[in-house]
C-alpha atoms as a PDB file:
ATOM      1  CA  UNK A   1      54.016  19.388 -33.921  1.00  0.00           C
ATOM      2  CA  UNK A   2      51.173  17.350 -35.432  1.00  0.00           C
ATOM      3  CA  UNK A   3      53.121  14.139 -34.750  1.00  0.00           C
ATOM      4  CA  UNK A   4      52.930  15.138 -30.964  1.00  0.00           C
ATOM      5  CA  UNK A   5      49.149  15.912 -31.178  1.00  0.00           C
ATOM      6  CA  UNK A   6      48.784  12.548 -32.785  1.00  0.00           C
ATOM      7  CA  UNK A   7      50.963  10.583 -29.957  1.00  0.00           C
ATOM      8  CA  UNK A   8      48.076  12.793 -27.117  1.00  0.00           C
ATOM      9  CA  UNK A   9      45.473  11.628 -29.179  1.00  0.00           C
ATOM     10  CA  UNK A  10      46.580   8.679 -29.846  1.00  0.00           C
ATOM     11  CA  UNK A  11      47.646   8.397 -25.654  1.00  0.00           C
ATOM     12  CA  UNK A  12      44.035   9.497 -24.946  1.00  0.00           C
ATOM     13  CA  UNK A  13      42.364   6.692 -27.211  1.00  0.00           C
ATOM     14  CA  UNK A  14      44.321   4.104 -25.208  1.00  0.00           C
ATOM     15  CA  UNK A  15      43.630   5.539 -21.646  1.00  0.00           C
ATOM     16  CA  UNK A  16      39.960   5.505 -23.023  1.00  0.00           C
ATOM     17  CA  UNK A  17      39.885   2.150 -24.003  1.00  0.00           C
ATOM     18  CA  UNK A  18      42.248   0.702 -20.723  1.00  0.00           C
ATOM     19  CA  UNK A  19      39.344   2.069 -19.052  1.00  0.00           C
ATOM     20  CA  UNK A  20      36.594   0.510 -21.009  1.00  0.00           C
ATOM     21  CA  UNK A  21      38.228  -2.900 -20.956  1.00  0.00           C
ATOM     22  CA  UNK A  22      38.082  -2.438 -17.114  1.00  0.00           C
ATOM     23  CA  UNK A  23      34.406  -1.276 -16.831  1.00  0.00           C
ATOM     24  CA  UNK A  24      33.772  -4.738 -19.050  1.00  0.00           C
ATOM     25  CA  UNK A  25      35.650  -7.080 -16.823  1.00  0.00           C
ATOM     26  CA  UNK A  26      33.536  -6.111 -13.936  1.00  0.00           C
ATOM     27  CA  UNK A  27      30.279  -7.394 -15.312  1.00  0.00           C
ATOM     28  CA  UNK A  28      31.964 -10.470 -16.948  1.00  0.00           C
ATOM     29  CA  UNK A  29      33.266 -11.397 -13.742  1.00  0.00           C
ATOM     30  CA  UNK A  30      29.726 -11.027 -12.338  1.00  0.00           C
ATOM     31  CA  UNK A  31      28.130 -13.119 -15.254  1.00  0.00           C
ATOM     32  CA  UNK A  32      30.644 -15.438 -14.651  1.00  0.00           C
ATOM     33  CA  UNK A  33      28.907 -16.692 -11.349  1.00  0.00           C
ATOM     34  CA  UNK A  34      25.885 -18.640 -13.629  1.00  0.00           C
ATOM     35  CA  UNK A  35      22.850 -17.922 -15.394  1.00  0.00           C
ATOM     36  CA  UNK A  36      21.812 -13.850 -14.702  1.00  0.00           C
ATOM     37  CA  UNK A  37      25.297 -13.344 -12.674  1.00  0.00           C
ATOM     38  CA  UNK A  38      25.935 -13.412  -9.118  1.00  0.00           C
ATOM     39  CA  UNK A  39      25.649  -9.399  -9.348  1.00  0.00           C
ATOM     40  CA  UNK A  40      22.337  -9.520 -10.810  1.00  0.00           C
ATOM     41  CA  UNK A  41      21.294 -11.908  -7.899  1.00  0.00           C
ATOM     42  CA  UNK A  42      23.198  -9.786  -5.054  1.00  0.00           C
ATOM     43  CA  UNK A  43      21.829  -7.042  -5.408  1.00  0.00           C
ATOM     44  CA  UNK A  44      17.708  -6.970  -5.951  1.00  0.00           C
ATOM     45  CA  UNK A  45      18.242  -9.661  -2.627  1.00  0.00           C
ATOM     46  CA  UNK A  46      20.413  -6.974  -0.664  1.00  0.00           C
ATOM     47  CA  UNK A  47      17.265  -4.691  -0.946  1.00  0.00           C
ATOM     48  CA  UNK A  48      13.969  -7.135  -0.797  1.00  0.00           C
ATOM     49  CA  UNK A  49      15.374  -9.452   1.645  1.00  0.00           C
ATOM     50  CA  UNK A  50      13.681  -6.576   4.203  1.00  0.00           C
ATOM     51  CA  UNK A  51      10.685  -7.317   2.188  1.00  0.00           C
ATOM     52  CA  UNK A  52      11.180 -11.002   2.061  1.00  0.00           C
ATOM     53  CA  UNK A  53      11.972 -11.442   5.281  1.00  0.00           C
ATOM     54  CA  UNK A  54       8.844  -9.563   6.486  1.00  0.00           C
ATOM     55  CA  UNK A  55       6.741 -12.445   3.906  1.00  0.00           C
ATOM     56  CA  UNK A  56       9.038 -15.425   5.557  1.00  0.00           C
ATOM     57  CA  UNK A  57       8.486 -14.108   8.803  1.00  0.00           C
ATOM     58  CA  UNK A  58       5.107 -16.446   9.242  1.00  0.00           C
ATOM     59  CA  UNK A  59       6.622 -18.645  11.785  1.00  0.00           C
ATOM     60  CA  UNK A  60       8.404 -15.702  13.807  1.00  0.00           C
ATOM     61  CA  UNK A  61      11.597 -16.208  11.590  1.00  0.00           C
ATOM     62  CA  UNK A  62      11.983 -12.113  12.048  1.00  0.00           C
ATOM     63  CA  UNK A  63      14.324 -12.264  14.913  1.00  0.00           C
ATOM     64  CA  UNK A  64      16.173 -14.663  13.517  1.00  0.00           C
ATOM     65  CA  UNK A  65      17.209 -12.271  10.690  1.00  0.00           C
ATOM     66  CA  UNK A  66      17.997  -9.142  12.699  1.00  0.00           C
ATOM     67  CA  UNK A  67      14.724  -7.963  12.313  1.00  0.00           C
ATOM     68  CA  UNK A  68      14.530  -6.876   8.614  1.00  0.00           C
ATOM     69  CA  UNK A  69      13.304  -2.997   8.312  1.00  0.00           C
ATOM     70  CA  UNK A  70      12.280  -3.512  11.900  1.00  0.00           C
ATOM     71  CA  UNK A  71      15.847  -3.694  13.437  1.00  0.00           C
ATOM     72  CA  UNK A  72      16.499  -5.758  16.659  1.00  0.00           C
ATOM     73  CA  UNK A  73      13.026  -7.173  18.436  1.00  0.00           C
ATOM     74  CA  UNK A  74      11.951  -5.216  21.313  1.00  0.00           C
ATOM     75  CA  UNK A  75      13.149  -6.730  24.954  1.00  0.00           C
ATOM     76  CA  UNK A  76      10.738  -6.037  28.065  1.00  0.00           C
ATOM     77  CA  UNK A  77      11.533  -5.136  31.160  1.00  0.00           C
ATOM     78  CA  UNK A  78      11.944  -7.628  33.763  1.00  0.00           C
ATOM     79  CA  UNK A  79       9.260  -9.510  35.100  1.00  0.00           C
ATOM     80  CA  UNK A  80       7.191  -8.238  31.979  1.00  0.00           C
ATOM     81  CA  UNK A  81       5.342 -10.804  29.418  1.00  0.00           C
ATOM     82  CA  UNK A  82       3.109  -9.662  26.483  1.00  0.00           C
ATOM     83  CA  UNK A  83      -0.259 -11.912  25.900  1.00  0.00           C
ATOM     84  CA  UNK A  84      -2.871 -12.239  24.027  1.00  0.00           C
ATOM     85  CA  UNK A  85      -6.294 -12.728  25.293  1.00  0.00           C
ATOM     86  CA  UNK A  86      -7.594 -16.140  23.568  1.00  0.00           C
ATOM     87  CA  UNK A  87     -11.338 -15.632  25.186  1.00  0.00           C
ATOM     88  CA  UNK A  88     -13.013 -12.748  26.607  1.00  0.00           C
ATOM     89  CA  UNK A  89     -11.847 -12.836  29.987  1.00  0.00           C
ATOM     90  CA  UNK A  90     -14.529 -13.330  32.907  1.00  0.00           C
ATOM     91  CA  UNK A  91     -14.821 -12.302  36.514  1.00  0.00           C
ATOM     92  CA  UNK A  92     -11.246 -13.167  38.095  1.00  0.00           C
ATOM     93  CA  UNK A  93      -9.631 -14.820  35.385  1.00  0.00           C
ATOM     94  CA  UNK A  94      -8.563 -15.030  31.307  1.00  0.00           C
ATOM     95  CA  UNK A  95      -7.258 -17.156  28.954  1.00  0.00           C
ATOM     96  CA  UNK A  96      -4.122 -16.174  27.118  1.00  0.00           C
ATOM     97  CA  UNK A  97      -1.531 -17.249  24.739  1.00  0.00           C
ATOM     98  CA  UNK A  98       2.029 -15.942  25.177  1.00  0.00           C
ATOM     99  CA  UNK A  99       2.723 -13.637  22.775  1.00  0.00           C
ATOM    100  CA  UNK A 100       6.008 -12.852  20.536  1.00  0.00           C
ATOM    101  CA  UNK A 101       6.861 -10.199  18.146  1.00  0.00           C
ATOM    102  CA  UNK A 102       7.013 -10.837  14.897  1.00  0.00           C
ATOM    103  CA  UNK A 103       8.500  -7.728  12.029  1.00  0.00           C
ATOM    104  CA  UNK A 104       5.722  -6.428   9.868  1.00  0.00           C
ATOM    105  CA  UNK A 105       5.488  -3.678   7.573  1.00  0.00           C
ATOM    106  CA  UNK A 106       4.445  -1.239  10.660  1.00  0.00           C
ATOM    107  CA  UNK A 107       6.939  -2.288  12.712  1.00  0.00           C
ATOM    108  CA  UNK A 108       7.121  -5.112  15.523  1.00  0.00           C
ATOM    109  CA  UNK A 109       3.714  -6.353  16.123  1.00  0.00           C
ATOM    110  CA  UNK A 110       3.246  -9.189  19.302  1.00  0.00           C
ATOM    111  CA  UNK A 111       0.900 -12.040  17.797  1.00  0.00           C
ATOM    112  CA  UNK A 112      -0.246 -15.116  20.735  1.00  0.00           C
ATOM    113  CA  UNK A 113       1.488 -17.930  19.855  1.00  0.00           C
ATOM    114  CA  UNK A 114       0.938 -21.848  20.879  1.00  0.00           C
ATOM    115  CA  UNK A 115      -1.631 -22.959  23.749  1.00  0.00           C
ATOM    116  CA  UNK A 116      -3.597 -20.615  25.838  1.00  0.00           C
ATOM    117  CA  UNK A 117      -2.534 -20.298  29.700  1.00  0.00           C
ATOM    118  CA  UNK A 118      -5.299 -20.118  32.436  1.00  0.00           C
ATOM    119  CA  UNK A 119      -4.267 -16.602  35.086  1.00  0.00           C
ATOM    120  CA  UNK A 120      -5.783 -15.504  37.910  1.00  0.00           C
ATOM    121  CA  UNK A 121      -6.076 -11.836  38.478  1.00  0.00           C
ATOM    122  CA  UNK A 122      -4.835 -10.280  42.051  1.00  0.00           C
ATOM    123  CA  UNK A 123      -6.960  -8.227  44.553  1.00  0.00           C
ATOM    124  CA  UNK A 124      -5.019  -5.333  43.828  1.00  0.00           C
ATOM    125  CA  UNK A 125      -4.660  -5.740  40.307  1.00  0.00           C
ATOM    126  CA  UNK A 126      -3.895  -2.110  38.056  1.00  0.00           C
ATOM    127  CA  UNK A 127      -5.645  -2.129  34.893  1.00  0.00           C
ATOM    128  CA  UNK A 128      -4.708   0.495  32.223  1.00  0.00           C
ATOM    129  CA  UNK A 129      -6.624   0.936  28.570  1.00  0.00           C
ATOM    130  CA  UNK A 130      -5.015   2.005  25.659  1.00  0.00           C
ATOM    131  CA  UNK A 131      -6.488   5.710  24.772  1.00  0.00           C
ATOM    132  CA  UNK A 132      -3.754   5.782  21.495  1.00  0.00           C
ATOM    133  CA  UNK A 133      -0.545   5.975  20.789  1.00  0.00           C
ATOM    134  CA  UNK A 134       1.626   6.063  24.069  1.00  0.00           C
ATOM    135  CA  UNK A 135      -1.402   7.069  26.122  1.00  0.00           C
ATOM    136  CA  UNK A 136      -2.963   4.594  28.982  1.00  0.00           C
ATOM    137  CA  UNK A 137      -5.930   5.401  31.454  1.00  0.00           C
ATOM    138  CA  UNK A 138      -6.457   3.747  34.641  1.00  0.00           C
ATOM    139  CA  UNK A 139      -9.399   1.789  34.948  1.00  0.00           C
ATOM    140  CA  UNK A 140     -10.957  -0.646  36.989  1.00  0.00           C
ATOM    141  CA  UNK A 141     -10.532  -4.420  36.003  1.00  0.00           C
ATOM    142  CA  UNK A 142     -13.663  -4.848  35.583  1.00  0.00           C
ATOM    143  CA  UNK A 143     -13.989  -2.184  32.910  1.00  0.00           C
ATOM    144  CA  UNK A 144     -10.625  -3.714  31.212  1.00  0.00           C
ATOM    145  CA  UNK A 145     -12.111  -7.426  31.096  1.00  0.00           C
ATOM    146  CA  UNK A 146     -15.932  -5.863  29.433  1.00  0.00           C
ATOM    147  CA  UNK A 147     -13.394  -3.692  26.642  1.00  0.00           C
ATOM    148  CA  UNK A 148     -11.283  -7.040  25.869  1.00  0.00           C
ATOM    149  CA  UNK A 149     -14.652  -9.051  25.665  1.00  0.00           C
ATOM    150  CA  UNK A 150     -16.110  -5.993  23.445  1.00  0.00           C
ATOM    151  CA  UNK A 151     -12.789  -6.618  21.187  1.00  0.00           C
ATOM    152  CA  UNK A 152     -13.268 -10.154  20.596  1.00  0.00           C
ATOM    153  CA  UNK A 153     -16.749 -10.367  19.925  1.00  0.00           C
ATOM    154  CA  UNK A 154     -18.751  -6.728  19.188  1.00  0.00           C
ATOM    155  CA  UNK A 155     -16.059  -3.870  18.708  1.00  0.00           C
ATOM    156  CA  UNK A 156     -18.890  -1.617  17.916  1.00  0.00           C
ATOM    157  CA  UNK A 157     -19.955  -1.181  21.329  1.00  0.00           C
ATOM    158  CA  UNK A 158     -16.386   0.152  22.203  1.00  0.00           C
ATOM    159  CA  UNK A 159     -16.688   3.762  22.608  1.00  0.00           C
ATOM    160  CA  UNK A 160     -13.747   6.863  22.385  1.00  0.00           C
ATOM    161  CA  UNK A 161     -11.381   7.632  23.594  1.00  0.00           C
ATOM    162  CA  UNK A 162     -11.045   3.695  23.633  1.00  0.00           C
ATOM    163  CA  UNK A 163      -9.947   1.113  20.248  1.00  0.00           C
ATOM    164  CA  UNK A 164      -9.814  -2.387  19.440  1.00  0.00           C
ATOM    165  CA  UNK A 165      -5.808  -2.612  18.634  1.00  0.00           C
ATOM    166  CA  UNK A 166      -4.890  -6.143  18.347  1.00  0.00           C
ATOM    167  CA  UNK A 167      -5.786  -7.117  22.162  1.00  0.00           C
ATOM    168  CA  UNK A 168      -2.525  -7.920  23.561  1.00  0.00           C
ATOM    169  CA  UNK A 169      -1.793  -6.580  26.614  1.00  0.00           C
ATOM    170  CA  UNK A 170       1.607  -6.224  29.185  1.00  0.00           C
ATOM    171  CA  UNK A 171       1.118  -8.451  32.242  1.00  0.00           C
ATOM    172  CA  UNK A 172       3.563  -8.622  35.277  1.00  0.00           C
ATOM    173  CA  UNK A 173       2.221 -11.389  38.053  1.00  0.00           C
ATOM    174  CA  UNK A 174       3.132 -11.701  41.640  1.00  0.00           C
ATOM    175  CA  UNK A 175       4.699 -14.307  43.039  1.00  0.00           C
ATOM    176  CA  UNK A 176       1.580 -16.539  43.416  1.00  0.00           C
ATOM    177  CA  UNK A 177       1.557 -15.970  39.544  1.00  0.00           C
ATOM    178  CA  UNK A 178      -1.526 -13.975  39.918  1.00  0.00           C
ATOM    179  CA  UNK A 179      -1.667 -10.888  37.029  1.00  0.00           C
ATOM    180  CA  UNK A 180      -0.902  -7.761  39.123  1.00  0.00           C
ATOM    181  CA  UNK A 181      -0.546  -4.999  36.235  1.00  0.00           C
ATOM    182  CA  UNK A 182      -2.456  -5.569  32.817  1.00  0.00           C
ATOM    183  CA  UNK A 183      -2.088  -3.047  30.452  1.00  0.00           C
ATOM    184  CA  UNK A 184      -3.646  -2.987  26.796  1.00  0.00           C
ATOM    185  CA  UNK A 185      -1.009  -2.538  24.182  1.00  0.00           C
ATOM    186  CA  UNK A 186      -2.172   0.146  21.298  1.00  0.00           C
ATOM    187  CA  UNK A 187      -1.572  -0.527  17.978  1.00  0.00           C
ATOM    188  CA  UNK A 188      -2.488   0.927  14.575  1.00  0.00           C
END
């Protein structure tokens, strides 16, 4: 009887030690990839490529990585293009740089990008001002031009329910390529 509790104990030692040898071979195999192992390189850049990608981002380089934490960059509807206002605007027209989205740490932010185009505002143009988050009053252009010049150049004077929140706004034109819906775009 004790030579069969020898042979189990003896059975168990091996299965113990097959199973050992193949919890070892895993890391070897990793180590054997180079200095610090492939597996200690795969995965810390599995998780802070979000991260990195967010710090290589600079140039717009976000979409071209799926979009990091952010997932996939937003699409507008049709006939829609997001600008930002390079100079307070002034009676009839503005001054504004296209602008792209780019994957921060709060999610997709637009940012102008390259030269500034010259528009031309429509007689019948609807003008809405961020009040927070999802929220938009109607106001008169007029109102909408003083609130973007307020945000570029004395964001004291602007006054609740009304913020300074990055001015870029959603513009559709008409088909003399005059701005026929502006709308200020809140952000955080």
């Amino acid at each position: 009887m004790a030579h069969l509790h020898t042979r189990r104990l003896i059975g168990a030692f091996a299965v113990v030690a097959a199973l050992s040898a193949l919890t070892a071979c895993g890391p070897e195999e990793d180590n054997a990839g180079g200095p610090g192992g492939s597996g200690a390189s795969s995965r810390p850049s599995a998780k802070p490529s979000a991260g990195g990608g967010s710090a290589s981002n600079g140039g717009g380089g976000s979409a071209d990585n799926g979009g990091g934490d952010c997932g996939q960059p937003p699409k507008l509807p049709a006939g829609h293009k997001m600008v930002e206002i390079a100079v307070p605007p002034s009676k009839g027209s503005m001054s504004a740089k296209d602008a792209k989205p780019a994957c921060t740490p709060n999610d997709w932010i637009y940012h102008g990008e390259g030269k500034a185009n010259y528009y031309t505002f429509s007689e019948n143009v609807k003008a809405e001002l961020a009040t927070g988050s999802g929220s938009t009053k109607t106001v008169p252009v007029g109102e909408l031009w003083m609130h973007a010049g307020d945000c570029m150049t004395n964001s004291s004077a602007v006054k609740s329910p009304y913020s300074c929140s990055g001015n870029i706004y959603d513009i559709t034109v008409d088909s003399e390529g005059k701005v026929k819906t502006i709308k200020e775009i809140w952000h955080p």
